[in-house]
C-alpha atoms as a PDB file:
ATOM      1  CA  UNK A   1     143.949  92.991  73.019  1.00  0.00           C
ATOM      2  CA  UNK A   2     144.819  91.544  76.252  1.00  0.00           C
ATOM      3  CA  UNK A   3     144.417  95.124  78.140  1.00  0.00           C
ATOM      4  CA  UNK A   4     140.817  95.084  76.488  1.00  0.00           C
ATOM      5  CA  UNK A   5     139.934  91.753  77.628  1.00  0.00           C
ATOM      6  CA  UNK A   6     141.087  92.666  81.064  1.00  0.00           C
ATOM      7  CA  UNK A   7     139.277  96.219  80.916  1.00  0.00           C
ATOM      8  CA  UNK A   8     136.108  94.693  80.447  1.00  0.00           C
ATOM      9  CA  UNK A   9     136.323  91.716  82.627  1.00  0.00           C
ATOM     10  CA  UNK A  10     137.160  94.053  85.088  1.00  0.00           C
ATOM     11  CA  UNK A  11     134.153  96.128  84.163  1.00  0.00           C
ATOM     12  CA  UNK A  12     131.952  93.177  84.296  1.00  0.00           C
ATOM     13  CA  UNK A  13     132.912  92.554  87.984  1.00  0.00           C
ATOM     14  CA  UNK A  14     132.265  95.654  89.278  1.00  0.00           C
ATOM     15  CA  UNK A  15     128.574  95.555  87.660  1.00  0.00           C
ATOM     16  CA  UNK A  16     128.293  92.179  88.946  1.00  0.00           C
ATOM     17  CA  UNK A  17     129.157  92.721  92.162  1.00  0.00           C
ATOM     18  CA  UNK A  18     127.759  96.433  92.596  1.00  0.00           C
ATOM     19  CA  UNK A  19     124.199  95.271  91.858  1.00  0.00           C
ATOM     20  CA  UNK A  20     123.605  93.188  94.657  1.00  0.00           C
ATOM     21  CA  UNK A  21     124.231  95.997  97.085  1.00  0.00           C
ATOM     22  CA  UNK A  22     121.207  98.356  95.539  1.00  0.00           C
ATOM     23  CA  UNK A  23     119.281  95.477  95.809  1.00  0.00           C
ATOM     24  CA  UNK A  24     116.257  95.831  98.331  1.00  0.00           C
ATOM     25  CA  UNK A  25     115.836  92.183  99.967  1.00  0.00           C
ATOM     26  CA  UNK A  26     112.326  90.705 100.972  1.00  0.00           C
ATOM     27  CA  UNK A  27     113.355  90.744 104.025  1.00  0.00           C
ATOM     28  CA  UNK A  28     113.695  94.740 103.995  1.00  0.00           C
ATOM     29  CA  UNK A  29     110.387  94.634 103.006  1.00  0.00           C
ATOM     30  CA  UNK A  30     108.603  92.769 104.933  1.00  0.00           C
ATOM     31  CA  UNK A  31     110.148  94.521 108.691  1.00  0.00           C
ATOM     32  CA  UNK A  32     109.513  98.091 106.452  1.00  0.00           C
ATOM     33  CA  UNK A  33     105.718  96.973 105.655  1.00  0.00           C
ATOM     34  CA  UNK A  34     104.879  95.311 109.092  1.00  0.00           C
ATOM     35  CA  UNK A  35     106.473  98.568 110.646  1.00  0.00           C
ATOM     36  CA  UNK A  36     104.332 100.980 109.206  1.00  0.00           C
ATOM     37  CA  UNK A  37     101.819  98.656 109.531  1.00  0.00           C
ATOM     38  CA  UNK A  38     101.969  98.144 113.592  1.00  0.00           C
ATOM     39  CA  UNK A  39     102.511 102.276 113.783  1.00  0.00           C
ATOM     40  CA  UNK A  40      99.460 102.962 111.960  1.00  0.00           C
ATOM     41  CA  UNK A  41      96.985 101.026 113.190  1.00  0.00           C
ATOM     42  CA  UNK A  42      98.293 101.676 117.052  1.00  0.00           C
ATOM     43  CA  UNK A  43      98.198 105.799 115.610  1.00  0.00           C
ATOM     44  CA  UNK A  44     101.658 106.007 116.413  1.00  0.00           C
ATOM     45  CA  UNK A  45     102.090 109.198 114.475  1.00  0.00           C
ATOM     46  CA  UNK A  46     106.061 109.637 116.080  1.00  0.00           C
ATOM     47  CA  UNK A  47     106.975 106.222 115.026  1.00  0.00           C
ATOM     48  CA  UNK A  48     105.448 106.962 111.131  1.00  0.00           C
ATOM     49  CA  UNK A  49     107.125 110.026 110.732  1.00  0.00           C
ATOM     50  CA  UNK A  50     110.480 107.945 112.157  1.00  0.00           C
ATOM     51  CA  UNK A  51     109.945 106.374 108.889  1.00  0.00           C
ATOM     52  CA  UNK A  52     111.090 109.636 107.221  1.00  0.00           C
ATOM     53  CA  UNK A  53     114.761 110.590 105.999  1.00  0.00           C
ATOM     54  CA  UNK A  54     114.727 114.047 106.448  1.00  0.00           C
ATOM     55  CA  UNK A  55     118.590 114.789 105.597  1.00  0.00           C
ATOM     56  CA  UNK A  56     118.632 117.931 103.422  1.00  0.00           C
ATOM     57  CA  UNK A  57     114.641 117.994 102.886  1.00  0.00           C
ATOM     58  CA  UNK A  58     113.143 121.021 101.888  1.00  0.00           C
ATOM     59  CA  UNK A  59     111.246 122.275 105.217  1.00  0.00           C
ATOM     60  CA  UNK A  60     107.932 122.821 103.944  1.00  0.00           C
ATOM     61  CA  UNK A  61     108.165 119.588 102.072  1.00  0.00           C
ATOM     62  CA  UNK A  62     108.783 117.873 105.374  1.00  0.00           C
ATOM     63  CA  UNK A  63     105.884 119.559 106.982  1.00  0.00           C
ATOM     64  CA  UNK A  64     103.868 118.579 104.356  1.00  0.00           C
ATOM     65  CA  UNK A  65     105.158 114.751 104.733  1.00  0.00           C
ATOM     66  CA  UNK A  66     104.799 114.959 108.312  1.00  0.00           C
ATOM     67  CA  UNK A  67     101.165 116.047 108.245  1.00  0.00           C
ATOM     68  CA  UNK A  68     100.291 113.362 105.340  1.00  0.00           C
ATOM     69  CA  UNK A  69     101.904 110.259 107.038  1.00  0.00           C
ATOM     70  CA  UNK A  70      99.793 110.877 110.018  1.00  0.00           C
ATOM     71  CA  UNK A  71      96.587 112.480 108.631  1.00  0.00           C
ATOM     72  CA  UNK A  72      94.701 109.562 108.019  1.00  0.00           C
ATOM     73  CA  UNK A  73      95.213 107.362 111.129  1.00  0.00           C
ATOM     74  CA  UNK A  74      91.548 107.252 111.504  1.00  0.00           C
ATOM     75  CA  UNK A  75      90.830 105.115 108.686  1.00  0.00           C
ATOM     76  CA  UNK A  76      91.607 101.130 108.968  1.00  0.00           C
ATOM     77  CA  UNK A  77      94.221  99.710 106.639  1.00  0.00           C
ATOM     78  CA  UNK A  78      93.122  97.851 103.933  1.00  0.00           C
ATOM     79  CA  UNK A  79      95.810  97.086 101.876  1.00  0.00           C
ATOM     80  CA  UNK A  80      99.186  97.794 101.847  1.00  0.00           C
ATOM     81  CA  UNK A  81     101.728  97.068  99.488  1.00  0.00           C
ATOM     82  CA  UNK A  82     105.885  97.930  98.282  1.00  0.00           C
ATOM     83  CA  UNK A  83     104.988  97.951  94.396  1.00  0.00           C
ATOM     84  CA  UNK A  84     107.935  98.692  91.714  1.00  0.00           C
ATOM     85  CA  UNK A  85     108.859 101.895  89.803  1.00  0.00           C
ATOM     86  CA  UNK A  86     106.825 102.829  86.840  1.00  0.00           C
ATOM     87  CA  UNK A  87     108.110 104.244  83.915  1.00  0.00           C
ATOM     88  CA  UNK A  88     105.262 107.454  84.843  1.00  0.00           C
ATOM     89  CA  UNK A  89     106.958 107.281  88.649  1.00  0.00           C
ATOM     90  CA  UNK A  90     110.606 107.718  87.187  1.00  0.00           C
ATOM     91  CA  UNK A  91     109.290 110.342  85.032  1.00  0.00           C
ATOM     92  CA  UNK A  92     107.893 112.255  87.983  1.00  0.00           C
ATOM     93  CA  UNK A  93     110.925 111.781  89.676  1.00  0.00           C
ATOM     94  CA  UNK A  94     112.910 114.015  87.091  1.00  0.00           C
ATOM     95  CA  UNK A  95     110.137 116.642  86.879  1.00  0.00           C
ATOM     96  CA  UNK A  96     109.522 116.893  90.402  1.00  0.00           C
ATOM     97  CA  UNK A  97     107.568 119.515  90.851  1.00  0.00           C
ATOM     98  CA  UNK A  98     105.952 121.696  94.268  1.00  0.00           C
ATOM     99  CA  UNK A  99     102.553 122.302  94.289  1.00  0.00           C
ATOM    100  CA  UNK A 100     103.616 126.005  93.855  1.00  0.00           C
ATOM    101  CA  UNK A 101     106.091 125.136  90.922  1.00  0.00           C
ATOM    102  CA  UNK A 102     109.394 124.932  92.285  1.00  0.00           C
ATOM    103  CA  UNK A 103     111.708 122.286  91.222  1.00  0.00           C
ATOM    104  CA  UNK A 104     112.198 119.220  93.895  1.00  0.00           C
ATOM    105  CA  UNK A 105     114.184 116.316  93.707  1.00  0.00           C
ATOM    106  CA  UNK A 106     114.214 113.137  96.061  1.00  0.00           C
ATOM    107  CA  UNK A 107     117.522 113.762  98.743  1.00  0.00           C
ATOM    108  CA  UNK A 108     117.564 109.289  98.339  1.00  0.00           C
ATOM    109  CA  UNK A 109     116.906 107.456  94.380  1.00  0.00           C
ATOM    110  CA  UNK A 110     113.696 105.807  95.181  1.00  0.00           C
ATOM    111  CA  UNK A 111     113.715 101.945  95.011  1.00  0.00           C
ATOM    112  CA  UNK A 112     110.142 101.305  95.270  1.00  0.00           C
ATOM    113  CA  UNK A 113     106.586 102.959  96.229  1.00  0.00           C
ATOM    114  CA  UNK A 114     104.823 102.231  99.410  1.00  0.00           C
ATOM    115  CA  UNK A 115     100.626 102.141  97.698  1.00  0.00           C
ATOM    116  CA  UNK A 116      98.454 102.590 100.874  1.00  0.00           C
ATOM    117  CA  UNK A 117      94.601 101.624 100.492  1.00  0.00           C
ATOM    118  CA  UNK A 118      92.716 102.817 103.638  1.00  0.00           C
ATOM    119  CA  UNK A 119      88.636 103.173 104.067  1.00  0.00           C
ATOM    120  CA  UNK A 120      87.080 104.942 107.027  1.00  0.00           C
ATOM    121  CA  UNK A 121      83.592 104.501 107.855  1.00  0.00           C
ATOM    122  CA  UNK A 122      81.156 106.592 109.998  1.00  0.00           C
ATOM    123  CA  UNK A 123      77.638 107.363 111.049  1.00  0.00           C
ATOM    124  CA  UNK A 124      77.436 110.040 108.296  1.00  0.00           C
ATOM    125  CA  UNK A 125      79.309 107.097 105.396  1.00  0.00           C
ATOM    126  CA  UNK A 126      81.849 105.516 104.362  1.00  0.00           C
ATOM    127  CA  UNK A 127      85.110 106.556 102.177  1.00  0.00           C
ATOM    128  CA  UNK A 128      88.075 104.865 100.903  1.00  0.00           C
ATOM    129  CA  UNK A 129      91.696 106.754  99.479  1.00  0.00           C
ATOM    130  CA  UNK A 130      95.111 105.633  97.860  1.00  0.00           C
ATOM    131  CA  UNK A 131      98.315 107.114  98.640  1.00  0.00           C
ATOM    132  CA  UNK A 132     101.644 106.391  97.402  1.00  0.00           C
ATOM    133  CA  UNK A 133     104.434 107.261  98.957  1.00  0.00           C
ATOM    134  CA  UNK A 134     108.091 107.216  97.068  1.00  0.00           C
ATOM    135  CA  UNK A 135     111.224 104.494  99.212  1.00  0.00           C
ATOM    136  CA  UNK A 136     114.586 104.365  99.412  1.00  0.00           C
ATOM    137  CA  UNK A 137     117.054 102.644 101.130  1.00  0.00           C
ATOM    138  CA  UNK A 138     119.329 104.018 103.848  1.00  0.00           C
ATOM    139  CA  UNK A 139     121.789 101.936 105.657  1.00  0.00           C
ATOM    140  CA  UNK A 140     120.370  98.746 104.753  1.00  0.00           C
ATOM    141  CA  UNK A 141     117.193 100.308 105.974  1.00  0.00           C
ATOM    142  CA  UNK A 142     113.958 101.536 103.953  1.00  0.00           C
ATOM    143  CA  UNK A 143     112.883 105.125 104.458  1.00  0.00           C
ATOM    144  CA  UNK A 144     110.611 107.785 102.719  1.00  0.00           C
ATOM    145  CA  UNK A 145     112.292 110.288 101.570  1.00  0.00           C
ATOM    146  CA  UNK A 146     110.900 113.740 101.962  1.00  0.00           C
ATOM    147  CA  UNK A 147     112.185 116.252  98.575  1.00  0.00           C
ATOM    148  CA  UNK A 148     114.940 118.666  98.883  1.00  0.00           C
ATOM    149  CA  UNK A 149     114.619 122.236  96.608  1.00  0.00           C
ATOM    150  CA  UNK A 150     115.727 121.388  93.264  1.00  0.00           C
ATOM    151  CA  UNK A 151     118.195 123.456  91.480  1.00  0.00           C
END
């Protein structure tokens, strides 16, 4: 009985104390937000896609990454948010899915989702756009991580 006790005090500790470290801080947040921030209103495109980990991505997946996070740098920020997981995000995440219908998965586990809100207004009108954007964290950093091939 006393092994048992032990066993699951021991157990209990480990959860305890391995929970903290997955644990994105508001801190993390804020220098991640106000970083992608100052890059894309200056159209820093090098400094946006520095915000990629690209460790074992699929190459056309980072092309495709590269040419989103930098594609819109004409339009003017309206909001931008870190917003939680979903139950439909962590679904996605296990389907993953290329547009041409091989399997991807995410190289990092996804902590949050970066939900941009940009509008862009011209002579000819005016248009507004959403993108989300999947985050992990990397060395006490955040990051978006581009897809590797699934298998």
């Amino acid at each position: 009985m006393k092994k048992i006790i032990n066993a699951l005090f021991a157990c209990t500790a480990v959860v305890l104390f391995a929970v903290p470290a997955f644990a994105v801080t508001p801190a993390q947040e804020k220098a991640f937000v106000d970083a992608y921030r100052k890059a894309f209103t200056s159209k820093d495109a090098k400094a946006l896609q520095s915000m990629l980990y690209t460790k074992g991505a699929d190459p056309m997946a980072l092309d495709f990454y590269k040419m989103m996070i930098a594609g819109d740098m004409e339009a003017t920020i309206v909001s931008i948010v870190l917003a939680d997981l979903t139950a439909d995000d962590n679904r996605k995440l296990e389907t993953g899915k290329t547009p041409d219908g091989r399997p991807m998965k995410m190289t990092l586990k996804p902590v949050k989702k970066l939900v941009l809100k940009t509008s862009t207004k011209s002579a000819s009108g005016s248009s507004s756009g959403t993108s989300e954007s999947f985050v992990a964290e990397h060395e006490g950093k955040l990051v978006i991580p581009v897809p590797a091939s699934g298998k």
